[in-house]
PDB file of N, CA and C in Angstrom:
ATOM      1  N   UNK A   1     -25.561 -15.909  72.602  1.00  0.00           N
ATOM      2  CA  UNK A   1     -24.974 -15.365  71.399  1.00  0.00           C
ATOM      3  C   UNK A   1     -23.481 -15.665  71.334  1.00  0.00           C
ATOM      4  N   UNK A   2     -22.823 -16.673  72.272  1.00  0.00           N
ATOM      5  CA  UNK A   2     -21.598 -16.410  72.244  1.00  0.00           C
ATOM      6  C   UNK A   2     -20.958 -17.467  71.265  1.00  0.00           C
ATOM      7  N   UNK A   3     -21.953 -18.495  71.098  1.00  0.00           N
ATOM      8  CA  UNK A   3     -21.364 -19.342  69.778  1.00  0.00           C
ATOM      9  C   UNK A   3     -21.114 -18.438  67.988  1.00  0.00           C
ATOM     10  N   UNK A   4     -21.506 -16.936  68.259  1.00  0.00           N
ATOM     11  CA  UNK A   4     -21.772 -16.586  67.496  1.00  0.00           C
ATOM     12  C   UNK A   4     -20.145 -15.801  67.416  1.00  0.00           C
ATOM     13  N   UNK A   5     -19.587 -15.909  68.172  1.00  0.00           N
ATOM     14  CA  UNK A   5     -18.621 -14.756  68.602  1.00  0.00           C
ATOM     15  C   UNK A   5     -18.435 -13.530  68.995  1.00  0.00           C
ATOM     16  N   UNK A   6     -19.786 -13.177  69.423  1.00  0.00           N
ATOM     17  CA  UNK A   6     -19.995 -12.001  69.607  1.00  0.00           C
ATOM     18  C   UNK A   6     -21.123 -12.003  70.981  1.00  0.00           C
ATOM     19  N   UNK A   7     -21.091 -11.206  72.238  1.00  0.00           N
ATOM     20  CA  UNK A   7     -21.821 -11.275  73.448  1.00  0.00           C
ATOM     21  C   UNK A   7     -23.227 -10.279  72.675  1.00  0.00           C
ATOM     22  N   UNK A   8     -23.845 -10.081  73.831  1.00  0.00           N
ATOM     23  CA  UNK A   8     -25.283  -9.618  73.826  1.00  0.00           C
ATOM     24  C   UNK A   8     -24.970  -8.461  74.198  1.00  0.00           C
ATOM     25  N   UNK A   9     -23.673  -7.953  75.148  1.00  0.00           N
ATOM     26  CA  UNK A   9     -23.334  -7.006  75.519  1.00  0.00           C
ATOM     27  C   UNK A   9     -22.533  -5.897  73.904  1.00  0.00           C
ATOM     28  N   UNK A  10     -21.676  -6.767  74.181  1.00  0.00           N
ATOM     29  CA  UNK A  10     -20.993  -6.110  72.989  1.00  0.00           C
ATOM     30  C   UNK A  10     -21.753  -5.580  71.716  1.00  0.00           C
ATOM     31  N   UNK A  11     -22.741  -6.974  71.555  1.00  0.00           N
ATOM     32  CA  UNK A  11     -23.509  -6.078  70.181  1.00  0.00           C
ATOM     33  C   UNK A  11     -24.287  -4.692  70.806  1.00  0.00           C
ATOM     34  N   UNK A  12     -24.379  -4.998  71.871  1.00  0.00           N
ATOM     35  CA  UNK A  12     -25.125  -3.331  72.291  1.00  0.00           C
ATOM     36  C   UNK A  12     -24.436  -2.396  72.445  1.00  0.00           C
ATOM     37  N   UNK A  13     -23.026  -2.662  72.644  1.00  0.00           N
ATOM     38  CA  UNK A  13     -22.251  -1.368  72.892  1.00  0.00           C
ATOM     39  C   UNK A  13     -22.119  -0.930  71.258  1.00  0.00           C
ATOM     40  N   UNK A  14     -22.276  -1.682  70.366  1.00  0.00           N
ATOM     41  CA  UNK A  14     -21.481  -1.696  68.877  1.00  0.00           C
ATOM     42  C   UNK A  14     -23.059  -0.711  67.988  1.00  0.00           C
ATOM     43  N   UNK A  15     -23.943  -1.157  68.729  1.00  0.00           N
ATOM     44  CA  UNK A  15     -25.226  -0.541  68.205  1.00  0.00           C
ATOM     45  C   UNK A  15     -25.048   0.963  68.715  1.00  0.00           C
ATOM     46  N   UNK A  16     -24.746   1.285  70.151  1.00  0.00           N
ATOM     47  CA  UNK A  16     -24.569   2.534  70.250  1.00  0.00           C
ATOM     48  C   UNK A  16     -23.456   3.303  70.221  1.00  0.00           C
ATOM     49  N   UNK A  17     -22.896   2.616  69.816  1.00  0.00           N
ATOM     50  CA  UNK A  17     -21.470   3.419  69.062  1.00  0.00           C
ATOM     51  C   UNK A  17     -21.797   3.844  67.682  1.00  0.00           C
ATOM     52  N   UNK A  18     -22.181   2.773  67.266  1.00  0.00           N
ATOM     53  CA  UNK A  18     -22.766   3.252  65.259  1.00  0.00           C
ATOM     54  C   UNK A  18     -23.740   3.696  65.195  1.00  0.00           C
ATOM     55  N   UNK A  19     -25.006   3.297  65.672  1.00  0.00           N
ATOM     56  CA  UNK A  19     -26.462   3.672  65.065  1.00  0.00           C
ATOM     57  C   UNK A  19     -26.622   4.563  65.909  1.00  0.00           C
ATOM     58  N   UNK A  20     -26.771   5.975  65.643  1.00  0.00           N
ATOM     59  CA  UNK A  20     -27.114   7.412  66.029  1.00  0.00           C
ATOM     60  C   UNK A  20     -28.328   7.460  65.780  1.00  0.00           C
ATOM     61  N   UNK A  21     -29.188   7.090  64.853  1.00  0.00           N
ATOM     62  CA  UNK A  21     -30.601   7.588  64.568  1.00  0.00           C
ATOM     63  C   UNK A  21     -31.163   6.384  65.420  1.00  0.00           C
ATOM     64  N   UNK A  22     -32.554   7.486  66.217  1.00  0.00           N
ATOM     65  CA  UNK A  22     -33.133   6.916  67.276  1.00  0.00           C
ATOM     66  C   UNK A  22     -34.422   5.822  66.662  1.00  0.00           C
ATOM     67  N   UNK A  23     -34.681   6.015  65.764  1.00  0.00           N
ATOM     68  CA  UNK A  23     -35.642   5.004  64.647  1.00  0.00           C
ATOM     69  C   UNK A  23     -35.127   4.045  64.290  1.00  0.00           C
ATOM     70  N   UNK A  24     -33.987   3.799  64.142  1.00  0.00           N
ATOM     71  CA  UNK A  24     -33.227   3.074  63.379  1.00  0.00           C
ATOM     72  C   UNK A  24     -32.953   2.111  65.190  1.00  0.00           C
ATOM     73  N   UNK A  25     -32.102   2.304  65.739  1.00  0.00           N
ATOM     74  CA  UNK A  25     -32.066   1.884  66.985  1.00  0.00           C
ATOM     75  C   UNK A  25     -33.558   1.482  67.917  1.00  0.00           C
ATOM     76  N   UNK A  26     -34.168   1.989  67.792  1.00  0.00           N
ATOM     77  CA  UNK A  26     -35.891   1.062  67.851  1.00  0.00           C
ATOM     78  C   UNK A  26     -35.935   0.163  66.802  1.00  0.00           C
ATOM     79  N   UNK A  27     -35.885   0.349  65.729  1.00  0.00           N
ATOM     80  CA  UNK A  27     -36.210  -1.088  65.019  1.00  0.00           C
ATOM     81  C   UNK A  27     -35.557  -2.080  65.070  1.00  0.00           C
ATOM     82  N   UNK A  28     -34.353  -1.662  65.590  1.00  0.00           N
ATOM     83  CA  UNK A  28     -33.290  -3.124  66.378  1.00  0.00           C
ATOM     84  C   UNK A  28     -34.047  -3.712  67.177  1.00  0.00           C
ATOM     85  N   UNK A  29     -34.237  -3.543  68.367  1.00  0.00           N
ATOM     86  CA  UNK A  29     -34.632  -3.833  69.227  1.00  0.00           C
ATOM     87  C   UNK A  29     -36.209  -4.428  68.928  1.00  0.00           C
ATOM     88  N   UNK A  30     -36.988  -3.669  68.233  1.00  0.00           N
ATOM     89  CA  UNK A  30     -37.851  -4.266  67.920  1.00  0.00           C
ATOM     90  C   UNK A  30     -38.003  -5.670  66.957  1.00  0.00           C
ATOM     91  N   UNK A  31     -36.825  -5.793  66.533  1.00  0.00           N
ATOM     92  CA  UNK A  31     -36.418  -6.894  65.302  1.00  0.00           C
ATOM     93  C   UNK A  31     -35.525  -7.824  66.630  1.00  0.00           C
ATOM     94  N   UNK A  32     -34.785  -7.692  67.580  1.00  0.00           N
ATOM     95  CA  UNK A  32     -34.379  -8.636  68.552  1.00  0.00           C
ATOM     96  C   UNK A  32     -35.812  -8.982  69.327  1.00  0.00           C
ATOM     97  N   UNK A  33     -36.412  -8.652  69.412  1.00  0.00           N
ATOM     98  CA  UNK A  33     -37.833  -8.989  70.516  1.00  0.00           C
ATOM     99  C   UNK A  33     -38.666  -9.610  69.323  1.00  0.00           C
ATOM    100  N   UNK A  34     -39.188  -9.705  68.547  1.00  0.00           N
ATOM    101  CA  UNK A  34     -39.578 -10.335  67.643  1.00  0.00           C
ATOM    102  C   UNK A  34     -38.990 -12.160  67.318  1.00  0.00           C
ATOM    103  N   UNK A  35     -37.405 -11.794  67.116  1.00  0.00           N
ATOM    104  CA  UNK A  35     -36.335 -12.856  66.902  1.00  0.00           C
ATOM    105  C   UNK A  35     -36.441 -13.754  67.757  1.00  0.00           C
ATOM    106  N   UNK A  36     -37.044 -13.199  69.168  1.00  0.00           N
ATOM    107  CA  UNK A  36     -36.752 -13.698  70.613  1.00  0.00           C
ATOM    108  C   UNK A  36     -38.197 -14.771  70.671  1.00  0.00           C
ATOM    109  N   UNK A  37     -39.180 -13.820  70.116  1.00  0.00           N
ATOM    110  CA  UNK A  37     -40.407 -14.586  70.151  1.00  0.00           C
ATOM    111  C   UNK A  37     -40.417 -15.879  69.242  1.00  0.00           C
ATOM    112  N   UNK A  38     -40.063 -15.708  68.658  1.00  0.00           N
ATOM    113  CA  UNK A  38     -40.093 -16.587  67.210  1.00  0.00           C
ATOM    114  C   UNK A  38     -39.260 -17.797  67.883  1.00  0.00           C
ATOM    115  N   UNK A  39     -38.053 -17.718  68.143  1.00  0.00           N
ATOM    116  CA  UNK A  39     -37.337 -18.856  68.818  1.00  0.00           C
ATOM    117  C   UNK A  39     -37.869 -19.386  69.492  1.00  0.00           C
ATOM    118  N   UNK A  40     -38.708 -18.490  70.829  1.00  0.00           N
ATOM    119  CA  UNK A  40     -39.236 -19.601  71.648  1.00  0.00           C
ATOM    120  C   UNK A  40     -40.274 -20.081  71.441  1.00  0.00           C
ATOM    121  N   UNK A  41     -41.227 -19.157  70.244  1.00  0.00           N
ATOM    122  CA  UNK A  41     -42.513 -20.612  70.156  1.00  0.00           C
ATOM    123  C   UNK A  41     -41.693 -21.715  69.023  1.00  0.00           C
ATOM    124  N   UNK A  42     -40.671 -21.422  68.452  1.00  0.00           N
ATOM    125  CA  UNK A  42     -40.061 -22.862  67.660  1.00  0.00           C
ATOM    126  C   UNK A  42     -39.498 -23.725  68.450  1.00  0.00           C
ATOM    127  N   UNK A  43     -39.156 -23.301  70.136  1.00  0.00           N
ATOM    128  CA  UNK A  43     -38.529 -23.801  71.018  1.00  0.00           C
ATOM    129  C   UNK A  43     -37.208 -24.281  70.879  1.00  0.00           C
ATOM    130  N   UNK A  44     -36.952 -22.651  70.756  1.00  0.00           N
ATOM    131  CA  UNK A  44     -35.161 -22.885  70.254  1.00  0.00           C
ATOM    132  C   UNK A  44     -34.735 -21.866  71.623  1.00  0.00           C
ATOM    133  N   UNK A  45     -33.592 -22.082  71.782  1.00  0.00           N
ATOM    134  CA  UNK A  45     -32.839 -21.149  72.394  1.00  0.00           C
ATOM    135  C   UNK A  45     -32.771 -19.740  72.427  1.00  0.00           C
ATOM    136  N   UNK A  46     -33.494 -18.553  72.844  1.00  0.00           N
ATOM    137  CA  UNK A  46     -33.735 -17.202  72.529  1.00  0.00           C
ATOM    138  C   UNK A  46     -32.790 -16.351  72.517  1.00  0.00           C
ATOM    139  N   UNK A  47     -31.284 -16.826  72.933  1.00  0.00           N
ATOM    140  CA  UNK A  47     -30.053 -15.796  72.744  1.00  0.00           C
ATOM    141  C   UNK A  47     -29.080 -16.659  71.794  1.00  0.00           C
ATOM    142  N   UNK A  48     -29.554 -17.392  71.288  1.00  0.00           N
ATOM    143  CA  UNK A  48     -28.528 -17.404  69.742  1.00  0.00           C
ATOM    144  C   UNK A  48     -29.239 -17.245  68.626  1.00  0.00           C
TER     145      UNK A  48
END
């Protein structure tokens, strides 16, 4: 993620600094694991 300007870390600290609702913070994660899948059966890189 770092071509992006932003780490993998940081967006997680930035998610739990802002997103308080625990639904809302599952569907992140569930929308990054999804993102993750998708890249690698297109056989792309899974952290950008």
């Amino acid at each position: 993620m770092e071509k992006l300007g932003i780490t993998k870390e940081k967006a997680d600290k930035l998610v739990d600094e802002y997103i308080k609702d625990p639904v809302t913070k599952m569907h992140l994660l569930e929308s990054e694991a999804i993102m993750r899948a998708v890249a690698k059966h297109l056989g792309e890189n899974e952290d950008e």
